[in-house]
N, C-alpha and C. Protein backbone atom coordinates (compact mmCIF):
# COMPACT_ATOMS: atom_id res chain seq x y z
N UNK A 1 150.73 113.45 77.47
CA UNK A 1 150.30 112.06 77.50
C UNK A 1 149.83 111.68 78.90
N UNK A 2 148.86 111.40 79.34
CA UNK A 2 148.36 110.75 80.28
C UNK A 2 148.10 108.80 80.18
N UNK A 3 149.19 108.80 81.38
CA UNK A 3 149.65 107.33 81.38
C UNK A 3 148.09 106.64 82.33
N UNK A 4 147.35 105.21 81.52
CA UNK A 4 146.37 104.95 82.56
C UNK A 4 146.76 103.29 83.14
N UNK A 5 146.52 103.09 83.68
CA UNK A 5 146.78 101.79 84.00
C UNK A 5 145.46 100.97 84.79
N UNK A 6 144.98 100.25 83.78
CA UNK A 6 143.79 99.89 83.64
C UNK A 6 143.85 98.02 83.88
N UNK A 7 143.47 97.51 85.19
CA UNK A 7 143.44 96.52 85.85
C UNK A 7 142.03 95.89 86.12
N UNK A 8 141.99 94.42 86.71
CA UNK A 8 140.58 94.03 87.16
C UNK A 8 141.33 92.51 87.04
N UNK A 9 140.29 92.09 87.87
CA UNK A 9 140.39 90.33 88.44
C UNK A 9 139.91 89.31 86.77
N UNK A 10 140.57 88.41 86.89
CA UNK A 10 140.21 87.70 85.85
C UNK A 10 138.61 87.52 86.03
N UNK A 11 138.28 87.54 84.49
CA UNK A 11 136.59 87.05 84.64
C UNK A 11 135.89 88.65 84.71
N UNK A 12 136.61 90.24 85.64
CA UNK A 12 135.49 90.87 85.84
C UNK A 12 135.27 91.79 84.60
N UNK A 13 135.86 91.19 83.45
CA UNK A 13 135.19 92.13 82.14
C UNK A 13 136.45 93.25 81.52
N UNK A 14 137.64 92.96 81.95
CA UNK A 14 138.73 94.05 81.73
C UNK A 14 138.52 94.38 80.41
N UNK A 15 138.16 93.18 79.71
CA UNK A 15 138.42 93.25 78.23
C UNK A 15 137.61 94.32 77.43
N UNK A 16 136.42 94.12 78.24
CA UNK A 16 134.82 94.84 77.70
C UNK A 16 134.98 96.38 77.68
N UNK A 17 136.31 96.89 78.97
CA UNK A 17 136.01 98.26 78.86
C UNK A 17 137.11 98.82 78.06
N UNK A 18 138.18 97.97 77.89
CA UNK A 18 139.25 98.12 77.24
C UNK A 18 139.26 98.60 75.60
N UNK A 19 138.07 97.93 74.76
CA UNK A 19 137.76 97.75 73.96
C UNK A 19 136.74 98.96 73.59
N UNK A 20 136.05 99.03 74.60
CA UNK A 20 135.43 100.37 74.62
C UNK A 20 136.28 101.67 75.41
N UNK A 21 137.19 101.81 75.67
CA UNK A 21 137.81 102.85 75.54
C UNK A 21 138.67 102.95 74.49
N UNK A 22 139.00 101.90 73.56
CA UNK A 22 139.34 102.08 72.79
C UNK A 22 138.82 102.64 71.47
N UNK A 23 137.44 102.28 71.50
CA UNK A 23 136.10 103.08 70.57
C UNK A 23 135.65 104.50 70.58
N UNK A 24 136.66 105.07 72.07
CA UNK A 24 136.70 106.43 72.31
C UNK A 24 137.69 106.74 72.11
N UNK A 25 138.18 106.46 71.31
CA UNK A 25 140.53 106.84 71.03
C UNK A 25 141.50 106.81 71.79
N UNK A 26 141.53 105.56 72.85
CA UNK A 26 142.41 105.49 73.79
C UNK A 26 143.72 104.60 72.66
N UNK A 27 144.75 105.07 73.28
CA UNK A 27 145.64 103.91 72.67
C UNK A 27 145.87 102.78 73.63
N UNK A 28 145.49 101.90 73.23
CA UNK A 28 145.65 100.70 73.86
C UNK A 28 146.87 99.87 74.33
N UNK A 29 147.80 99.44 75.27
CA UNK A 29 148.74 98.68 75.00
C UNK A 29 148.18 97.87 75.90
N UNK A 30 148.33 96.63 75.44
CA UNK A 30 147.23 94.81 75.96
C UNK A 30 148.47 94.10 76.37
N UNK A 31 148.88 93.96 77.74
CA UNK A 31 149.84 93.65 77.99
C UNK A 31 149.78 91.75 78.12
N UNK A 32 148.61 91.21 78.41
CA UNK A 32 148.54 90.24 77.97
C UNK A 32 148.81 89.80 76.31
N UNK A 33 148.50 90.75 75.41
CA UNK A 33 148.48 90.65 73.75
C UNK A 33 150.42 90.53 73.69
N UNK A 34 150.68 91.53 74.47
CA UNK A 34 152.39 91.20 74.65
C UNK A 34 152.82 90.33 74.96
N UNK A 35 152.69 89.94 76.12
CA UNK A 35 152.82 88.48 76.84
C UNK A 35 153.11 87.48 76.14
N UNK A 36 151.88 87.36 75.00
CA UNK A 36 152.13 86.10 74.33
C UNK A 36 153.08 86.31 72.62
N UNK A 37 153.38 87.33 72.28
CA UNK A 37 154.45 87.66 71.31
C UNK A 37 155.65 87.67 71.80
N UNK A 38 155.86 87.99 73.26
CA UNK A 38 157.38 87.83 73.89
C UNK A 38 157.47 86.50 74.33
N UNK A 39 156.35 85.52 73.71
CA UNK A 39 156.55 84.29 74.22
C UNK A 39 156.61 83.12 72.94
N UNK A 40 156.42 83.93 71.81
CA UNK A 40 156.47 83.30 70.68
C UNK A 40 157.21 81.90 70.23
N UNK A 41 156.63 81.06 68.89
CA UNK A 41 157.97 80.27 68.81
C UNK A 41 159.23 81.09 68.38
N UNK A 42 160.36 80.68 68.18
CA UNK A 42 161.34 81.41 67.98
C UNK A 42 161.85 82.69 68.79
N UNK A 43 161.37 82.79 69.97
CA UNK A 43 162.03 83.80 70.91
C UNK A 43 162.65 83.29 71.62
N UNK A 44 163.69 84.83 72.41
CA UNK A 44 163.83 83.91 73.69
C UNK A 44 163.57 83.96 74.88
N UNK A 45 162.09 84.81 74.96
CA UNK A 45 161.29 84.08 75.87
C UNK A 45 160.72 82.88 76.46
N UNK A 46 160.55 82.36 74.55
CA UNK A 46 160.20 81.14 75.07
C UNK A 46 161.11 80.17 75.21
N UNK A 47 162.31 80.55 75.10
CA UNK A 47 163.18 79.64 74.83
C UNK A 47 163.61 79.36 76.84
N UNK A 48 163.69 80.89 77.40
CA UNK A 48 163.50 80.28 78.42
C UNK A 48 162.66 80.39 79.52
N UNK A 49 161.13 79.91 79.24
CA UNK A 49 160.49 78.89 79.42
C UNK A 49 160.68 77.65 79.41
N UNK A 50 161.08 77.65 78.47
CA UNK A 50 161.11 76.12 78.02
C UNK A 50 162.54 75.44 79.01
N UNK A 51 163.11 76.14 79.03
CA UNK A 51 164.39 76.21 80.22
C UNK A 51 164.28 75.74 81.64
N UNK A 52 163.00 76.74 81.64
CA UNK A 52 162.80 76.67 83.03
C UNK A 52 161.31 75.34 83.96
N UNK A 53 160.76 75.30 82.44
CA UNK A 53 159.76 74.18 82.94
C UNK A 53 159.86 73.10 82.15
N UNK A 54 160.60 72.81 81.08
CA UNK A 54 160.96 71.63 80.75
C UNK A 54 159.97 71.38 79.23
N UNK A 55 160.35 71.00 78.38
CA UNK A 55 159.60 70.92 77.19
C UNK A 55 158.13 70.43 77.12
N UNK A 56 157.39 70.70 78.18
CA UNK A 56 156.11 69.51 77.92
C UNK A 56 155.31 70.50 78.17
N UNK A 57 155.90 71.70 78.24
CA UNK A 57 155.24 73.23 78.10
C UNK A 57 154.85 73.81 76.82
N UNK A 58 155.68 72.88 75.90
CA UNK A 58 155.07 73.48 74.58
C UNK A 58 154.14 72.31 73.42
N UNK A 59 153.42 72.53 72.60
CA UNK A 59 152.62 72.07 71.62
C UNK A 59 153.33 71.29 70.68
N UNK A 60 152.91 70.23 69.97
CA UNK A 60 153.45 69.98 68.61
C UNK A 60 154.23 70.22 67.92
N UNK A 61 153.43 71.78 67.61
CA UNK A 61 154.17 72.42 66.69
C UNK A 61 155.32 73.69 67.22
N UNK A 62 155.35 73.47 68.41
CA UNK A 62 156.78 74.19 68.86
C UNK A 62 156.56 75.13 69.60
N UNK A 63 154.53 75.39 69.46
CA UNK A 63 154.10 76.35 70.17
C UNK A 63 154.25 76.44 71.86
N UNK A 64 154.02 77.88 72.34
CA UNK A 64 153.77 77.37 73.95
C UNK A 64 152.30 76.83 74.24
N UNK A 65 152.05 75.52 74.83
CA UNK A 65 151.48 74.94 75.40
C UNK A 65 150.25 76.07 76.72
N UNK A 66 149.66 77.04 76.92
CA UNK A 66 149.33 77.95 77.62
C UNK A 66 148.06 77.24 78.49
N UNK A 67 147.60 76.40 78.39
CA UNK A 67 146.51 75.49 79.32
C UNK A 67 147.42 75.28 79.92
N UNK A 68 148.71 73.79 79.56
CA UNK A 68 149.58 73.02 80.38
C UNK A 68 150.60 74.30 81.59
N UNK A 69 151.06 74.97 80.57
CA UNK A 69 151.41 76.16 81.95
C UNK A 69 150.79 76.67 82.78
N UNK A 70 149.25 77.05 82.77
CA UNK A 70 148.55 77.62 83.52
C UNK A 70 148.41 76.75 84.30
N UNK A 71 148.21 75.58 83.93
CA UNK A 71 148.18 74.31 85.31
C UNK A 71 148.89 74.04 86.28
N UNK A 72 150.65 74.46 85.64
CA UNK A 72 151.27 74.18 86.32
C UNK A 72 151.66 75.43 87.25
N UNK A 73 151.52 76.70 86.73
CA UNK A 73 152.13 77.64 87.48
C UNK A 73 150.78 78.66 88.68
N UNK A 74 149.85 78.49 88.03
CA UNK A 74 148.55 78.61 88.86
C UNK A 74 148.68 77.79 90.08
N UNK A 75 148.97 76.45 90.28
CA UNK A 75 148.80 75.71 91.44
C UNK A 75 150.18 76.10 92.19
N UNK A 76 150.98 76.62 91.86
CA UNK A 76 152.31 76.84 92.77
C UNK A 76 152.98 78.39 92.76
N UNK A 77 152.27 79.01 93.57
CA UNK A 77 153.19 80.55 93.48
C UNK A 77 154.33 80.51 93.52
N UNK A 78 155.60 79.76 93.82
CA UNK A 78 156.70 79.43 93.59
C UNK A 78 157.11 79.23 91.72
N UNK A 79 156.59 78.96 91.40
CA UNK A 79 156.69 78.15 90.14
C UNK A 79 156.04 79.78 88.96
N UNK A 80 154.61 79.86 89.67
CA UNK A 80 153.76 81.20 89.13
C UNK A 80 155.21 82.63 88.81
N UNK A 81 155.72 82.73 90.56
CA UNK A 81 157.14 83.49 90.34
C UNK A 81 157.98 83.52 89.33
N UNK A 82 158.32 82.30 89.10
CA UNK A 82 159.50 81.95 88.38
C UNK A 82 158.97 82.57 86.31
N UNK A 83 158.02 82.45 86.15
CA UNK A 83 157.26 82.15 85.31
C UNK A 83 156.90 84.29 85.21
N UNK A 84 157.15 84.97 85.66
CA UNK A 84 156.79 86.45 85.79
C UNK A 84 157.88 86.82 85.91
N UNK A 85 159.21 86.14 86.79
CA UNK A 85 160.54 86.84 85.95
C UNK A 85 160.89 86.59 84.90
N UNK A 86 160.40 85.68 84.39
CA UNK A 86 160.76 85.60 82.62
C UNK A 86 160.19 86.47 81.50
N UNK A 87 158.84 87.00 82.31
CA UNK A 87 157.95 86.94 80.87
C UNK A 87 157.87 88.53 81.60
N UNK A 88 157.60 89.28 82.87
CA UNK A 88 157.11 90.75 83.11
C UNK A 88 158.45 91.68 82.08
N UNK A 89 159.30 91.23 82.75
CA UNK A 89 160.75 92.24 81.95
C UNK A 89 160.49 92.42 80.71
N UNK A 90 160.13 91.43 79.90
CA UNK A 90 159.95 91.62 78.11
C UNK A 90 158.87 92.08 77.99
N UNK A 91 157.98 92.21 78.94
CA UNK A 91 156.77 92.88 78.50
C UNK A 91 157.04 94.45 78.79
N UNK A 92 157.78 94.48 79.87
CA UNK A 92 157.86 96.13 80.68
C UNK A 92 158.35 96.50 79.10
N UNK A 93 159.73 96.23 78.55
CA UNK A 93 160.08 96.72 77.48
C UNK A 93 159.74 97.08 76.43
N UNK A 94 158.59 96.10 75.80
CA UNK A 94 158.02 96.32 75.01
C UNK A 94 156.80 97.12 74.62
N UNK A 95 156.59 97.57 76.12
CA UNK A 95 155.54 98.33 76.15
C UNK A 95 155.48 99.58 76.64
N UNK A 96 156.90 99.93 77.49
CA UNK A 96 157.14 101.25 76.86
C UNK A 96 158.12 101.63 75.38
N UNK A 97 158.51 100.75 74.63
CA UNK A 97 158.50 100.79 73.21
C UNK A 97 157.08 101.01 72.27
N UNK A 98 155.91 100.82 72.60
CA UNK A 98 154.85 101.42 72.46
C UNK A 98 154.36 102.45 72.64
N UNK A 99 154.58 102.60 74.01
CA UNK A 99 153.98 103.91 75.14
C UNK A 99 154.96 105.40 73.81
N UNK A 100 156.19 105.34 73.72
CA UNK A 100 157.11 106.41 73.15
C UNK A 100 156.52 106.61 72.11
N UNK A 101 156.14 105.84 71.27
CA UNK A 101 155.25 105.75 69.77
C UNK A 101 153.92 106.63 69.44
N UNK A 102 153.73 106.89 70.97
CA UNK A 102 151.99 107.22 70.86
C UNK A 102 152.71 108.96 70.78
N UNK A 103 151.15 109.73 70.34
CA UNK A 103 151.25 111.31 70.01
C UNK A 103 151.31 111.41 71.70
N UNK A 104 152.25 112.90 71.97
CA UNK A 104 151.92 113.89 73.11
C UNK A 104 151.11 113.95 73.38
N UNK A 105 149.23 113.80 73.15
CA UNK A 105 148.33 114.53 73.82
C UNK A 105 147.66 113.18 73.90
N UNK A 106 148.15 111.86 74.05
CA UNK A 106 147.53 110.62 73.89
C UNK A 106 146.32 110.09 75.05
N UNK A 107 145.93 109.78 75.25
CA UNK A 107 145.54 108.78 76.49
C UNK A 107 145.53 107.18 76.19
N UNK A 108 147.35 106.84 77.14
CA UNK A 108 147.44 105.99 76.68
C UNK A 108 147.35 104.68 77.61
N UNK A 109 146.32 103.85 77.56
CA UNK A 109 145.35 102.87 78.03
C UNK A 109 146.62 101.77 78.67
N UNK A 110 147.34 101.30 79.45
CA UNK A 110 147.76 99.95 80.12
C UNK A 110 147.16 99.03 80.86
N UNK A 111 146.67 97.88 79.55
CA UNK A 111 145.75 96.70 79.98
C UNK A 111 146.87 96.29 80.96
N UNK A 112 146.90 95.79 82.06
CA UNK A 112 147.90 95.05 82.66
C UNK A 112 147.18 94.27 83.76
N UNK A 113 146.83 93.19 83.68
CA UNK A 113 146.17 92.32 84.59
C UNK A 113 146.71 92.12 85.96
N UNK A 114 148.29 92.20 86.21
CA UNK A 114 148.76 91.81 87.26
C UNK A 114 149.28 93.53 88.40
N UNK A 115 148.64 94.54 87.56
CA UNK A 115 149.15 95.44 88.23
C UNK A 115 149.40 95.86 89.92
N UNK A 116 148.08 95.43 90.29
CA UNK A 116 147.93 95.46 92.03
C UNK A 116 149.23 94.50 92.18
N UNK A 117 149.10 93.30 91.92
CA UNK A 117 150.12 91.89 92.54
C UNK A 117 151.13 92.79 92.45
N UNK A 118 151.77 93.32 91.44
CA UNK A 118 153.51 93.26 91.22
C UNK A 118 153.32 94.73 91.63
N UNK A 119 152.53 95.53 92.26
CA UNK A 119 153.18 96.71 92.77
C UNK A 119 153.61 98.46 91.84
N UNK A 120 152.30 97.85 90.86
CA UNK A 120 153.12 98.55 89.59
C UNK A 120 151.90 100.13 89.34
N UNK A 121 150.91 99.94 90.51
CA UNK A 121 150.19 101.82 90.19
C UNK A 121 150.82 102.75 90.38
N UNK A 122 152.47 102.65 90.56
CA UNK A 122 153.20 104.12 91.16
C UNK A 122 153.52 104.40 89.48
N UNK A 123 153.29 103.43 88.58
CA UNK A 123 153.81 103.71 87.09
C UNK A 123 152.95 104.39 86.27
N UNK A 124 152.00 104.90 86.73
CA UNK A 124 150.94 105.53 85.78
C UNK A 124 150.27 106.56 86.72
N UNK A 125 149.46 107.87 85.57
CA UNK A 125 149.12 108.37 86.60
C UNK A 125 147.52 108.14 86.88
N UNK A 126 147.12 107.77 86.40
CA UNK A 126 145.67 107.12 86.35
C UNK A 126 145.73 105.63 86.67
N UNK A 127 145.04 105.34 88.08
CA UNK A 127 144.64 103.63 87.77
C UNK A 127 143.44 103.35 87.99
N UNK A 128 142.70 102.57 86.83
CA UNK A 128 141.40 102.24 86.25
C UNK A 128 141.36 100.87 86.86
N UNK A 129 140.07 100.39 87.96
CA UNK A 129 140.29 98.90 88.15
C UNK A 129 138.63 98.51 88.11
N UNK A 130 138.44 97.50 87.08
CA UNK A 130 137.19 97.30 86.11
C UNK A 130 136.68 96.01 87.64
N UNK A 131 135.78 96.29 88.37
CA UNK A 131 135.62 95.17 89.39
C UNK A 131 133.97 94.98 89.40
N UNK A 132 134.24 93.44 89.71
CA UNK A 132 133.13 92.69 90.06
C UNK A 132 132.77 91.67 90.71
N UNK A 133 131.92 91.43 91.17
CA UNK A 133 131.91 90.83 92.64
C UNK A 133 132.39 88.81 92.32
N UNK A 134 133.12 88.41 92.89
CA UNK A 134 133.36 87.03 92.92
C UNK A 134 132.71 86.06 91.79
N UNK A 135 131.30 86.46 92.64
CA UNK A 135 130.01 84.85 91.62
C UNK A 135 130.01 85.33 90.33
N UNK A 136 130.00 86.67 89.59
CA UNK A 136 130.28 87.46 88.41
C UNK A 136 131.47 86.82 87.63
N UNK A 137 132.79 86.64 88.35
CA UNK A 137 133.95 86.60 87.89
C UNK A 137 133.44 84.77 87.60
N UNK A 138 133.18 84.20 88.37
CA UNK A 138 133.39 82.47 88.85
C UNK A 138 132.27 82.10 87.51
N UNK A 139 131.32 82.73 86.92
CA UNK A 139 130.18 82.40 86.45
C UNK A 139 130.55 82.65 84.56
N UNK A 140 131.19 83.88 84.55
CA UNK A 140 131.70 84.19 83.57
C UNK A 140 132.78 83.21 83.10
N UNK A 141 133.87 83.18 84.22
CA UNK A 141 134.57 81.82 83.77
C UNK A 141 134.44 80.22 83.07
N UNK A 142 133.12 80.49 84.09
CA UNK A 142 133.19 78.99 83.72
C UNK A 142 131.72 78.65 82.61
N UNK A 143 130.68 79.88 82.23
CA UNK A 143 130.40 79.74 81.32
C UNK A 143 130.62 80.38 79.96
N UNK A 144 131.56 81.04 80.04
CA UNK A 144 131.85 81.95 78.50
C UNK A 144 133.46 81.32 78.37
N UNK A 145 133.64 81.43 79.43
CA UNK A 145 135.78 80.35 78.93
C UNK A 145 135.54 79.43 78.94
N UNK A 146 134.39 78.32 79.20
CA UNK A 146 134.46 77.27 79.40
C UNK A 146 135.47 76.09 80.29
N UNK A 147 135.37 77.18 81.84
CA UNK A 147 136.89 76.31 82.81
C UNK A 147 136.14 75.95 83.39
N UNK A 148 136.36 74.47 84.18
CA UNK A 148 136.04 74.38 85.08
C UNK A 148 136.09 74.87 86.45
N UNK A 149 135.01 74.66 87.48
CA UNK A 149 134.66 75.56 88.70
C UNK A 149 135.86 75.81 89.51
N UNK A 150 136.80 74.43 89.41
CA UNK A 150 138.17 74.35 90.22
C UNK A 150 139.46 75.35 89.34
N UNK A 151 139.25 74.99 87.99
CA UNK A 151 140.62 75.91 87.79
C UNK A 151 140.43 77.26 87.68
N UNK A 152 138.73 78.10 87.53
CA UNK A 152 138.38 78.93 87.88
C UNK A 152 138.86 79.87 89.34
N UNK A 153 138.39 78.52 89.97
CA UNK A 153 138.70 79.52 91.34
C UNK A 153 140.57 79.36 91.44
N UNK A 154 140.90 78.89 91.19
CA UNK A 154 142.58 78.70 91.37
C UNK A 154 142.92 80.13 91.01
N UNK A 155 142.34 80.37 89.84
CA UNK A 155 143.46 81.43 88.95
C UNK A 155 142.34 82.84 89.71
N UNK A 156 141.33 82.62 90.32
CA UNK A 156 141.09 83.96 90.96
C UNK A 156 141.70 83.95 91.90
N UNK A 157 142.02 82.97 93.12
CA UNK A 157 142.75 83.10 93.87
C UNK A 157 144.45 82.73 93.89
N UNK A 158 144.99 83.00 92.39
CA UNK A 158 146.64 83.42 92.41
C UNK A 158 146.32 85.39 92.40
N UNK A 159 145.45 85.49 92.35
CA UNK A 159 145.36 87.04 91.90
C UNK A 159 145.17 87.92 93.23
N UNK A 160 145.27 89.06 93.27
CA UNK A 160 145.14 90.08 94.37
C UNK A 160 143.26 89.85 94.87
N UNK A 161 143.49 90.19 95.72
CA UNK A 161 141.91 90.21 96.60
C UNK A 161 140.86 91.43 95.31
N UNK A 162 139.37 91.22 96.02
CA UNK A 162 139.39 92.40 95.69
C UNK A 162 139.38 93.86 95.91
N UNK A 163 139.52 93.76 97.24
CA UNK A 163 139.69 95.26 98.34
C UNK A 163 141.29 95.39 98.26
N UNK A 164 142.03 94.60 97.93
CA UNK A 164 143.38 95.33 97.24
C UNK A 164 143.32 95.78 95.82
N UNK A 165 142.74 95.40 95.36
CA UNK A 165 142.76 96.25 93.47
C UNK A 165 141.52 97.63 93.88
N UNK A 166 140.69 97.40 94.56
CA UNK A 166 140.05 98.79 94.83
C UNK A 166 140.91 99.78 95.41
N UNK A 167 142.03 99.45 96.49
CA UNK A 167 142.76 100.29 97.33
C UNK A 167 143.59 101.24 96.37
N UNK A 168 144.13 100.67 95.08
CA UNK A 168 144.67 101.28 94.54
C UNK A 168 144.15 101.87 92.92
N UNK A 169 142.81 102.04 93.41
CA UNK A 169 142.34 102.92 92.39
C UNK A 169 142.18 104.23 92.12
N UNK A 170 142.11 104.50 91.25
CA UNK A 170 141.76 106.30 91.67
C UNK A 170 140.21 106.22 91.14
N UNK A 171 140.25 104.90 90.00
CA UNK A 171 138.54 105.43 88.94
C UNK A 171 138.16 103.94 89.27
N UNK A 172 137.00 103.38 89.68
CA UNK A 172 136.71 102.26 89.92
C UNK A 172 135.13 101.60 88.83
N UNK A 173 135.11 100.82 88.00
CA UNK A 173 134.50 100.57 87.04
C UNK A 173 133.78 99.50 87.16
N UNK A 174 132.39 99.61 87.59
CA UNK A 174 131.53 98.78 88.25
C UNK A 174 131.23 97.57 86.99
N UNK A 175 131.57 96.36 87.08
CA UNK A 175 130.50 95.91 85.99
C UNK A 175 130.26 94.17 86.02
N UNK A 176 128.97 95.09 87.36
CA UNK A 176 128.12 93.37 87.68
C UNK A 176 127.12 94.28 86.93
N UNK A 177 126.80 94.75 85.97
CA UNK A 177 125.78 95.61 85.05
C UNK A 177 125.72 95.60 84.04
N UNK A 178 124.69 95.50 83.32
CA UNK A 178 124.26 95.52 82.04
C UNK A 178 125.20 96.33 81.19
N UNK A 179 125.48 95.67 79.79
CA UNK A 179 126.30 96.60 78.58
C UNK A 179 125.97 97.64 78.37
N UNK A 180 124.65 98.61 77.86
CA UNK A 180 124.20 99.84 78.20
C UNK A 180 124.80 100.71 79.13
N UNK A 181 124.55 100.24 80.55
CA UNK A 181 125.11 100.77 81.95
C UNK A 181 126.70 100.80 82.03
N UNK A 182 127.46 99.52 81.43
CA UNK A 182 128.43 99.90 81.38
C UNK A 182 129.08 100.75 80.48
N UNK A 183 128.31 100.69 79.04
CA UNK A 183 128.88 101.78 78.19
C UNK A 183 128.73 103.46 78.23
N UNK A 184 127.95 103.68 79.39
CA UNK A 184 127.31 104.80 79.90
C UNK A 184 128.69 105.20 80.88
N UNK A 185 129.07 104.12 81.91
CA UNK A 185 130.04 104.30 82.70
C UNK A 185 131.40 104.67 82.08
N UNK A 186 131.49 103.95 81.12
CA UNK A 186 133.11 104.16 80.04
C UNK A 186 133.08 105.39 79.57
N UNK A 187 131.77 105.49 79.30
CA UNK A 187 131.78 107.18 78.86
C UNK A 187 132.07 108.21 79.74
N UNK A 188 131.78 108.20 80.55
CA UNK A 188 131.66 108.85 81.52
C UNK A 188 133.73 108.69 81.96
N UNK A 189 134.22 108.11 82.22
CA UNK A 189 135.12 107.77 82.48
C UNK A 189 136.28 108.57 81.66
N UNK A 190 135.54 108.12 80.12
CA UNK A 190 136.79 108.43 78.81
C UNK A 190 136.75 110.12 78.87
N UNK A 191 135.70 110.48 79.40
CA UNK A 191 135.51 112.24 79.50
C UNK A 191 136.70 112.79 80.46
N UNK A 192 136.57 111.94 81.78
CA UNK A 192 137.44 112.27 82.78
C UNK A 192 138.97 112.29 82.26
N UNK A 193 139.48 111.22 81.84
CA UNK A 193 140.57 111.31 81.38
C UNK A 193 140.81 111.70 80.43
N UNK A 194 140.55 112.29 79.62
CA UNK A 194 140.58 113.72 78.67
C UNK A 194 140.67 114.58 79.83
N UNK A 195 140.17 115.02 79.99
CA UNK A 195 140.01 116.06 81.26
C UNK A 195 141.73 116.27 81.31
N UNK A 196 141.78 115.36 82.07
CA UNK A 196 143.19 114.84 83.02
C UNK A 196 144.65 114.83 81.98
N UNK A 197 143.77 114.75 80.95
CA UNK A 197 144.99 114.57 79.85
C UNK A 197 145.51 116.06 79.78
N UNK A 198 144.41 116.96 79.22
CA UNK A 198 144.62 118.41 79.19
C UNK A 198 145.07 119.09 80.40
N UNK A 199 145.18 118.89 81.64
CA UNK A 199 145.16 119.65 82.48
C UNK A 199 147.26 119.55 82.43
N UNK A 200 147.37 121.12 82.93
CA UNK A 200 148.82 121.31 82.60
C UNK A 200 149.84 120.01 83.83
N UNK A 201 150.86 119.37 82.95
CA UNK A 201 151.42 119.03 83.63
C UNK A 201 151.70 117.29 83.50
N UNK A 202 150.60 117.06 82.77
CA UNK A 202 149.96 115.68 82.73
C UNK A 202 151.03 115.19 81.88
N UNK A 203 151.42 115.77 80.73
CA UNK A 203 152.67 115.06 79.50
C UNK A 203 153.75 114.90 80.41
């Protein structure tokens, strides 16, 4: 099994290559897709959340509220903290409860958005970081998510630089470029780690 750990700045397209390595038989674990099941109604994740920021964190219907948190924990790395010891632990768990699941000869994909921040490329042996330049990330945000220019830049700047998510790459995945170009690059990529998968030592 070759462990990858596959990162990039909000906005620079993580999703795009994720999805396409997955079209090449990567197994995927979407640690954001976790995130929000360990945060469910009826857990107790969310239960403490709700603990820790006070009920006006969640929806109507009992749901978590995920705009109103991002507001609040985006503007305060204090608060952002508090908010990643609750929720990283249930994710670490659950996702090597995945990782065990997959076949021996797997290549198995870790979407993990916060990997540079929390220190976490010594956990894999591949790290994939999907990058693109600032106005890319800021433009995408705010016309395909529809955020505004301010909470855009907030949540790029709670995140690692981007000459720290390059520092700890081994495979770096250009994509201020056309879909073609990038699906040319994924390819190119998904070959390598096959490669890497087979080579003795890697399981």
């Amino acid at each position: 099994m070759l462990k990858v750990g596959l990162t990039g700045g909000i906005g620079a397209g993580k999703s795009a290559v994720s999805r396409l390595l997955v079209g090449h038989g990567a197994v995927l674990i979407d640690a954001d897709r976790i995130a929000r099941e360990v945060v469910a109604p009826g857990t107790p994740g969310l239960a403490a959340v709700v603990e820790a920021f006070g009920p006006e964190v969640l929806t109507a219907d009992g749901g978590l509220d995920r705009p109103k948190l991002g507001s609040i924990v985006f503007a305060d790395p204090a608060k952002l903290a508090v908010l990643n010891s609750i929720v990283h632990p249930l994710v670490g768990a659950r996702s090597r409860e995945l990782e065990s699941a997959a076949a021996a000869d797997a290549v198995v994909v870790n979407d993990v958005p916060l990997l540079a921040e929390n220190g976490l490329a010594g956990l894999y042996d591949v790290v994939v970081v999907v990058d693109a330049a600032p106005e890319t990330q800021l433009d995408r945000l705010t016309r395909l998510r529809g955020m505004t220019e301010e909470d855009a830049r907030a949540r790029m700047a709670a995140q690692a630089t981007r000459e720290k998510r390059r520092e700890i790459a081994d495979i770096v995945i250009d994509n201020d470029v056309p879909l073609d170009v990038l699906e040319q690059r994924v390819a190119e990529v998904w070959a390598d780690l096959v490669r890497r998968a087979r080579e003795p030592g890697s399981n």
